[in-house]
C-alpha atoms as a PDB file:
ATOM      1  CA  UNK A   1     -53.796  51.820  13.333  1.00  0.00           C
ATOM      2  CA  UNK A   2     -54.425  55.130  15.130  1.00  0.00           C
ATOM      3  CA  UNK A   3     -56.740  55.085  18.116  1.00  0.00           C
ATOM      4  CA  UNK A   4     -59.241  57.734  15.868  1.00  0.00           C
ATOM      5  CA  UNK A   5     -59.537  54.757  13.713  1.00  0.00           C
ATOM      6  CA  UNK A   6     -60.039  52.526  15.976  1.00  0.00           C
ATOM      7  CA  UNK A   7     -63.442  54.442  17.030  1.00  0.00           C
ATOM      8  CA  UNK A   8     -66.384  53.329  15.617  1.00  0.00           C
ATOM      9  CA  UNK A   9     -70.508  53.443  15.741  1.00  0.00           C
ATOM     10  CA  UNK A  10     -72.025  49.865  15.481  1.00  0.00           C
ATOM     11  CA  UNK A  11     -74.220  49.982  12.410  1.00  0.00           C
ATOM     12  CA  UNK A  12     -76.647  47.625  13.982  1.00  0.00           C
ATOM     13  CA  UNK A  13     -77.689  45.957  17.281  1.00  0.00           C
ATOM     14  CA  UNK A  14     -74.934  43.031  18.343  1.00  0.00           C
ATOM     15  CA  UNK A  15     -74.988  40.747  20.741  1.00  0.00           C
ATOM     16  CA  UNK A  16     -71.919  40.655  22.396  1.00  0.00           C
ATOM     17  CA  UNK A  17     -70.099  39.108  25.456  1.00  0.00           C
ATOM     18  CA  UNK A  18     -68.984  41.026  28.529  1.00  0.00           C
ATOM     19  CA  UNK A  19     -65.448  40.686  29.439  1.00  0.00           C
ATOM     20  CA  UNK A  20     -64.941  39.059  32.006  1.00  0.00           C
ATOM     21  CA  UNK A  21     -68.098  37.854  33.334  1.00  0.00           C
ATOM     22  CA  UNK A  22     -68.884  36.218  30.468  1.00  0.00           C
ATOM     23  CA  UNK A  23     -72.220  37.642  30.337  1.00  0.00           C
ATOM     24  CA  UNK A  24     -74.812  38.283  27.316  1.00  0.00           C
ATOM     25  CA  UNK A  25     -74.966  42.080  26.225  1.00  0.00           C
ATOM     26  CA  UNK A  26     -77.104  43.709  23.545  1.00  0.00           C
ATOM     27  CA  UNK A  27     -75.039  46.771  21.858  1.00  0.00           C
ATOM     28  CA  UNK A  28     -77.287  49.136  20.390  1.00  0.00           C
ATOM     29  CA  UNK A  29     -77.339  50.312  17.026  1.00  0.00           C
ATOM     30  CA  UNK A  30     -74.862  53.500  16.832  1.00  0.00           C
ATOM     31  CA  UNK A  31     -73.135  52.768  20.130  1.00  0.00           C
ATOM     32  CA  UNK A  32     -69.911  53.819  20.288  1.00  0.00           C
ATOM     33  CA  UNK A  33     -67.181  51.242  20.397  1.00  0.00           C
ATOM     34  CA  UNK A  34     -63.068  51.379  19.847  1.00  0.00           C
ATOM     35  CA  UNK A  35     -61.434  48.219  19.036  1.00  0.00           C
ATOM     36  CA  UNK A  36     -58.935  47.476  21.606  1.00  0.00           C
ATOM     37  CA  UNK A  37     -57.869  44.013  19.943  1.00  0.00           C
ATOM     38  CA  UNK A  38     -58.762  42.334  16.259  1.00  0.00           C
ATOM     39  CA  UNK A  39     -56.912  38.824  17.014  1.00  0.00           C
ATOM     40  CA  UNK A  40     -58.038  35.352  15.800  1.00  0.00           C
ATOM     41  CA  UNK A  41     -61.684  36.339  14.135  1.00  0.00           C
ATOM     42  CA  UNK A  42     -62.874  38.360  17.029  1.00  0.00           C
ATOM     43  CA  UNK A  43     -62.909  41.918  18.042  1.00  0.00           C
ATOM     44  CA  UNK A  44     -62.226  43.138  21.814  1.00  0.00           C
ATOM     45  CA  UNK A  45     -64.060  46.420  22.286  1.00  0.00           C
ATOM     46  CA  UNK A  46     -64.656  48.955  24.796  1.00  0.00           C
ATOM     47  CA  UNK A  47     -68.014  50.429  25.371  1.00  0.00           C
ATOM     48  CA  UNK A  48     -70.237  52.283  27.811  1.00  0.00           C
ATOM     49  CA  UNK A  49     -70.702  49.310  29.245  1.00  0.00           C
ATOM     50  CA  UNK A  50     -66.588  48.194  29.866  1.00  0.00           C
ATOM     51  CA  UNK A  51     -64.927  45.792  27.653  1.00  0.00           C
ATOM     52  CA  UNK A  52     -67.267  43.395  25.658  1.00  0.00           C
ATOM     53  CA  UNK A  53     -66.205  40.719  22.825  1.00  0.00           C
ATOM     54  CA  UNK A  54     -68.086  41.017  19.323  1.00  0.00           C
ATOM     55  CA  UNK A  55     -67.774  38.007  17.131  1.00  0.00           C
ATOM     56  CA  UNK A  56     -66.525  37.346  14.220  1.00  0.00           C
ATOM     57  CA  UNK A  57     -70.191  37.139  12.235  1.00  0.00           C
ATOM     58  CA  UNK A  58     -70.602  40.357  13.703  1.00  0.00           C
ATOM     59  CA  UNK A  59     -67.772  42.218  12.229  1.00  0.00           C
ATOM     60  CA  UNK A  60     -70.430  44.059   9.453  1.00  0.00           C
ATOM     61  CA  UNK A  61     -71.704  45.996  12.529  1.00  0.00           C
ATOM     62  CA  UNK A  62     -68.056  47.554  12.890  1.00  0.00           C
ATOM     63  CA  UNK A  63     -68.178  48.514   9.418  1.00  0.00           C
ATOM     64  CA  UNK A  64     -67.774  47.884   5.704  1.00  0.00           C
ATOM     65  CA  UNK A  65     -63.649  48.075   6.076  1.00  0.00           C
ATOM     66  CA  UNK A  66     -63.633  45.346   8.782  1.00  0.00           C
ATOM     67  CA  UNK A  67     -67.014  43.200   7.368  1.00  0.00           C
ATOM     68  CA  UNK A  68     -64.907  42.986   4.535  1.00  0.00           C
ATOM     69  CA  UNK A  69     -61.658  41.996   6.034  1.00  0.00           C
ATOM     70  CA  UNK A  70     -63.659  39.542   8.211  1.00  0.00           C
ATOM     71  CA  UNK A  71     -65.201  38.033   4.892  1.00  0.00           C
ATOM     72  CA  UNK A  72     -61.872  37.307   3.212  1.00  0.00           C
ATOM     73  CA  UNK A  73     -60.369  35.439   6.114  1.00  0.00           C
ATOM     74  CA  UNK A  74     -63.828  33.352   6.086  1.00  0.00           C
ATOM     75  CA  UNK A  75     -63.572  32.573   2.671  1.00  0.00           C
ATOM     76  CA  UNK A  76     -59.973  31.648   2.918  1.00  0.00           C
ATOM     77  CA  UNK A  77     -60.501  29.294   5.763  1.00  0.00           C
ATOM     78  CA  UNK A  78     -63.479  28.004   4.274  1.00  0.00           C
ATOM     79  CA  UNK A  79     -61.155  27.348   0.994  1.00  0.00           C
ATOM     80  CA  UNK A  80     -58.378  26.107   3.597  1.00  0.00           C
ATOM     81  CA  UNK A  81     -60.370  22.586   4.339  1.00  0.00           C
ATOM     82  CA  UNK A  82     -60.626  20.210   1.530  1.00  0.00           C
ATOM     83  CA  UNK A  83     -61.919  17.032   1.645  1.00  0.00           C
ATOM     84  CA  UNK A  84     -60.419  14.522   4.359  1.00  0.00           C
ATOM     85  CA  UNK A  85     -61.279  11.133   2.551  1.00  0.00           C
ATOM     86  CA  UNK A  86     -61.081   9.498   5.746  1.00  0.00           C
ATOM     87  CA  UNK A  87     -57.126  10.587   6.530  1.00  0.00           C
ATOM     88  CA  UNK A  88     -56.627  11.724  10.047  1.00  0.00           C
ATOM     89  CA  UNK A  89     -56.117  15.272  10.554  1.00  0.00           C
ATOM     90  CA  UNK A  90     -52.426  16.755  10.475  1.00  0.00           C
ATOM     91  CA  UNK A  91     -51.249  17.531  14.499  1.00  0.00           C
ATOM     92  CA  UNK A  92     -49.176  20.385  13.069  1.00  0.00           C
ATOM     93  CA  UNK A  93     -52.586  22.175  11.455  1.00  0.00           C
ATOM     94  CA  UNK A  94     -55.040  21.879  14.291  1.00  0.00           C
ATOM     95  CA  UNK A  95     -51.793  23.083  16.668  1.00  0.00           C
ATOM     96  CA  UNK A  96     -51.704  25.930  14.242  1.00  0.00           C
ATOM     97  CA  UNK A  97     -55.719  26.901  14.303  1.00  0.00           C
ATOM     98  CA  UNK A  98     -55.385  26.639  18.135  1.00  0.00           C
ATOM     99  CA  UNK A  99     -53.126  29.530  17.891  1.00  0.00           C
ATOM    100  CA  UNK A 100     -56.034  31.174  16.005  1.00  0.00           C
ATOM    101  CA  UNK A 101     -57.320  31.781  19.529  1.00  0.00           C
ATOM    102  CA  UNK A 102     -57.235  34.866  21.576  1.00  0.00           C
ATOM    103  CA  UNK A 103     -57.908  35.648  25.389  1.00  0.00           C
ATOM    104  CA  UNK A 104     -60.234  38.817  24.782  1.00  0.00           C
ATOM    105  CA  UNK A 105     -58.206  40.315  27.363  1.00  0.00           C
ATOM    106  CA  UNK A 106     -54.603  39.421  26.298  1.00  0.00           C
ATOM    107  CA  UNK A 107     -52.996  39.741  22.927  1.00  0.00           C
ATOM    108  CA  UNK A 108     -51.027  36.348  22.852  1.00  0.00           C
ATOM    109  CA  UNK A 109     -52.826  33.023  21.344  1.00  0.00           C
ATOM    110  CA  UNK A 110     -53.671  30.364  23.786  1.00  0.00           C
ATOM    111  CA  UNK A 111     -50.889  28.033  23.109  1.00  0.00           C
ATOM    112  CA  UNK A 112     -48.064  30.283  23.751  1.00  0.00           C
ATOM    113  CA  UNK A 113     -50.050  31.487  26.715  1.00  0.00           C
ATOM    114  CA  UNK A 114     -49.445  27.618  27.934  1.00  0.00           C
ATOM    115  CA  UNK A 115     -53.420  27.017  28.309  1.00  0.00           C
ATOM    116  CA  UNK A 116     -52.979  24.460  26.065  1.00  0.00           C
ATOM    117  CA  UNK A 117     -52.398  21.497  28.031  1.00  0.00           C
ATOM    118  CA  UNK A 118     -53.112  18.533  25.605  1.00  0.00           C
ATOM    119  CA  UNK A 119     -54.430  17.748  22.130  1.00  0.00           C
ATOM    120  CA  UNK A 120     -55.138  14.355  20.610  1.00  0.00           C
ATOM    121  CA  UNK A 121     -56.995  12.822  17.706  1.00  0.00           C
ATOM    122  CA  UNK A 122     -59.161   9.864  18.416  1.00  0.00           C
ATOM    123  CA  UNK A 123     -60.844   7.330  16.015  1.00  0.00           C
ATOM    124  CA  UNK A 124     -64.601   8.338  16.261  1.00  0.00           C
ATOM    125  CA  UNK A 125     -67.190   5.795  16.359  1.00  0.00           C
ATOM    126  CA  UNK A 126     -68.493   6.770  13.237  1.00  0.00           C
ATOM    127  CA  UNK A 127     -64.781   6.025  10.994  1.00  0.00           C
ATOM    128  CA  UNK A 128     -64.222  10.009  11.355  1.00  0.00           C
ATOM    129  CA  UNK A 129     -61.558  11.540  13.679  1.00  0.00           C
ATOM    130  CA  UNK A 130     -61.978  13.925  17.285  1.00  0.00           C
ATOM    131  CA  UNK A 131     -59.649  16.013  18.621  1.00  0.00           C
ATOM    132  CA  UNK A 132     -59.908  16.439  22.083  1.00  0.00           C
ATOM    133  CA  UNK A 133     -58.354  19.507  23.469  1.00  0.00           C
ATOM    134  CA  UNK A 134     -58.041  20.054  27.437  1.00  0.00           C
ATOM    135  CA  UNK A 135     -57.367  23.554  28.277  1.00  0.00           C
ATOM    136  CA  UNK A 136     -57.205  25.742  31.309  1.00  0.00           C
ATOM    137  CA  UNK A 137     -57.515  29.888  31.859  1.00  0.00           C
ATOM    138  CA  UNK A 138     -55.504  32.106  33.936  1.00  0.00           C
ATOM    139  CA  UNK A 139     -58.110  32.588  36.556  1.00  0.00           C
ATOM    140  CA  UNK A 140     -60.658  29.552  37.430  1.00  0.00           C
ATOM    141  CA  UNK A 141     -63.249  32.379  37.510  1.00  0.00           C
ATOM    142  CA  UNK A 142     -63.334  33.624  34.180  1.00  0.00           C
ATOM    143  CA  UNK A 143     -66.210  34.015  32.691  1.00  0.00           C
ATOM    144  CA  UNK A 144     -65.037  34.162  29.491  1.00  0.00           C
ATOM    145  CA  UNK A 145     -63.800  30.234  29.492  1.00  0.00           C
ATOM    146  CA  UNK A 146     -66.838  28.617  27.697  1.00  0.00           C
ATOM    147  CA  UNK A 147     -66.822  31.706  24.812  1.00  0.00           C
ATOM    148  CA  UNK A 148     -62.636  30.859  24.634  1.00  0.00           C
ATOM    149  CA  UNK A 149     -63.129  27.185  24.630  1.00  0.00           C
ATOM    150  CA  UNK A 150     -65.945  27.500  22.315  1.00  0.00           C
ATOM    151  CA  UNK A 151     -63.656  29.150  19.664  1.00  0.00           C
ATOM    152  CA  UNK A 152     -61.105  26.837  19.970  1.00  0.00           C
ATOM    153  CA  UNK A 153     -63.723  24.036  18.820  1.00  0.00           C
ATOM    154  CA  UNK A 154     -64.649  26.083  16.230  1.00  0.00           C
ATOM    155  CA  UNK A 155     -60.876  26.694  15.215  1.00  0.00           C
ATOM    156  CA  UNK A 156     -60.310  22.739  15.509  1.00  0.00           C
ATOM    157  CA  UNK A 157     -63.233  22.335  13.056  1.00  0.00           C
ATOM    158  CA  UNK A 158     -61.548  24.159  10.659  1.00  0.00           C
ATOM    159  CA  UNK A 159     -59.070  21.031   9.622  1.00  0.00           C
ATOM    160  CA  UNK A 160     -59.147  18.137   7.223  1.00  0.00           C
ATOM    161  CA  UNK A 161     -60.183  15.550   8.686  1.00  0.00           C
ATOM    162  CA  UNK A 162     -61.549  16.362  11.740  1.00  0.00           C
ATOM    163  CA  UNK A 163     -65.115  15.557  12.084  1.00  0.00           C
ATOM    164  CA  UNK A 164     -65.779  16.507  15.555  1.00  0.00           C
ATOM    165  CA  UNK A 165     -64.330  18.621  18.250  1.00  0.00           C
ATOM    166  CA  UNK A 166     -64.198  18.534  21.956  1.00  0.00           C
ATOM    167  CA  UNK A 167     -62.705  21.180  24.111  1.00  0.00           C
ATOM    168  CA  UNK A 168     -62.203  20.733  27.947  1.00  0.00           C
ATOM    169  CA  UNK A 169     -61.418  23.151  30.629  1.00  0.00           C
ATOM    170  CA  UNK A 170     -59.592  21.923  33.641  1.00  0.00           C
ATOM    171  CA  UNK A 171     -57.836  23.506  36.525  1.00  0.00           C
ATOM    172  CA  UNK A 172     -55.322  21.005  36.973  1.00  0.00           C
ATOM    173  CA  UNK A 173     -51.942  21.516  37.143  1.00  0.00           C
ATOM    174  CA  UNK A 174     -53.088  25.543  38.069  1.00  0.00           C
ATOM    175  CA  UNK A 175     -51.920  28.286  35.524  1.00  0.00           C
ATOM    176  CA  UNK A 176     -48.780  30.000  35.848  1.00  0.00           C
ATOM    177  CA  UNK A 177     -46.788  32.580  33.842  1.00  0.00           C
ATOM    178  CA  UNK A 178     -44.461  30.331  33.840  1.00  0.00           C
ATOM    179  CA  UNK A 179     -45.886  28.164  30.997  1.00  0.00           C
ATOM    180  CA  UNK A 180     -45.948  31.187  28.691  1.00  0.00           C
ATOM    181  CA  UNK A 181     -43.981  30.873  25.842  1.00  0.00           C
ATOM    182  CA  UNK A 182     -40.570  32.633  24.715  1.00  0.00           C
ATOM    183  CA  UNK A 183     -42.658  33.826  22.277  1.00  0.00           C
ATOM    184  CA  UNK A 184     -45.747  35.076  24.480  1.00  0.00           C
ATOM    185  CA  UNK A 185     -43.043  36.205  26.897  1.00  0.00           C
ATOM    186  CA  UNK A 186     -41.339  38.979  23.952  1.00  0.00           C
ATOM    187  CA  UNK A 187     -45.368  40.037  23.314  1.00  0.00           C
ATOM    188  CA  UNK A 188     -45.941  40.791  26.754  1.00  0.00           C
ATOM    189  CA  UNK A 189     -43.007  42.441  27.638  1.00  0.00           C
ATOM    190  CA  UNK A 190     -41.831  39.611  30.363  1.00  0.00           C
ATOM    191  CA  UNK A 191     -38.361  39.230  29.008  1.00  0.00           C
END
């Protein structure tokens, strides 16, 4: 896509998140935005205000074109998760949905960017299953770590079988580049 179609006026007031405090922001109706990065449900956008995140919900504000791409990926993940009857979820899925999730900042998933330290399915209380996810960023300061880790719950959610989600961030071992990926490592240029 060329950067003049990347340009856009919001349609309507969002409520996005600043990148990378973290922080609330109100975009106004008709603000100008370009879309720096459409990876995993979310947009990455730069504004008056500096880079902000809009949401997935929020893709009608970008515009029919997108609200409508947006709409058939929800409708396909929705159509994705069947029924569970009690079996526990498949590894290999939630591992996949997990790579559904984008650092605003960076275009490489959180698994091959080796924040992904652990994931395992527990017997809930309740007969159901948990996946517990413990995760780290590439700075301890981020602000964006409870919006990341907040999507990756929501991505984890999106399995059979899994009836409740649980993402943690640590800081232990510390992020490195060395735990990116072969994979992450072609995207960003680092081989």
């Amino acid at each position: 896509m060329e950067t003049e179609q990347q340009q856009r006026s919001l349609t309507r007031e969002v409520e996005a998140v600043q990148i990378p405090s973290g922080e609330p922001l109100q975009l106004p109706a008709l603000s100008k935005v370009y879309i720096t990065q459409q990876l995993g449900g979310s947009y990455t956008v730069m504004t008056d205000y500096g880079l902000a995140r809009i949401d997935g919900r929020d893709a009608d504000a970008l515009g029919a074109d997108i609200a409508e791409e947006q709409a058939a990926a929800q409708q396909q993940a929705a159509q994705a998760k069947p029924a569970s009857n009690g079996e526990a979820p498949d590894d290999e899925a939630i591992w996949q949905q997990l790579r559904n999730v984008f650092d605003p900042e960076i275009p490489v998933n959180i698994v091959d960017l080796g924040l992904v330290y652990s994931m395992t399915v527990e017997d809930a209380e309740d007969g159901g299953h948990k996946v517990v996810v413990q995760m780290t960023l590439t700075a301890p300061g981020c602000g964006m770590g409870p919006a990341i880790a907040e999507d990756a719950k929501g991505k984890c959610m999106l399995v059979p079988g899994v009836d409740d989600a649980e993402v943690n961030l640590v800081w232990e071992p510390a992020w490195d580049q060395s735990m990116i990926s072969e994979e992450g490592r072609m995207i960003l240029g680092l081989v």
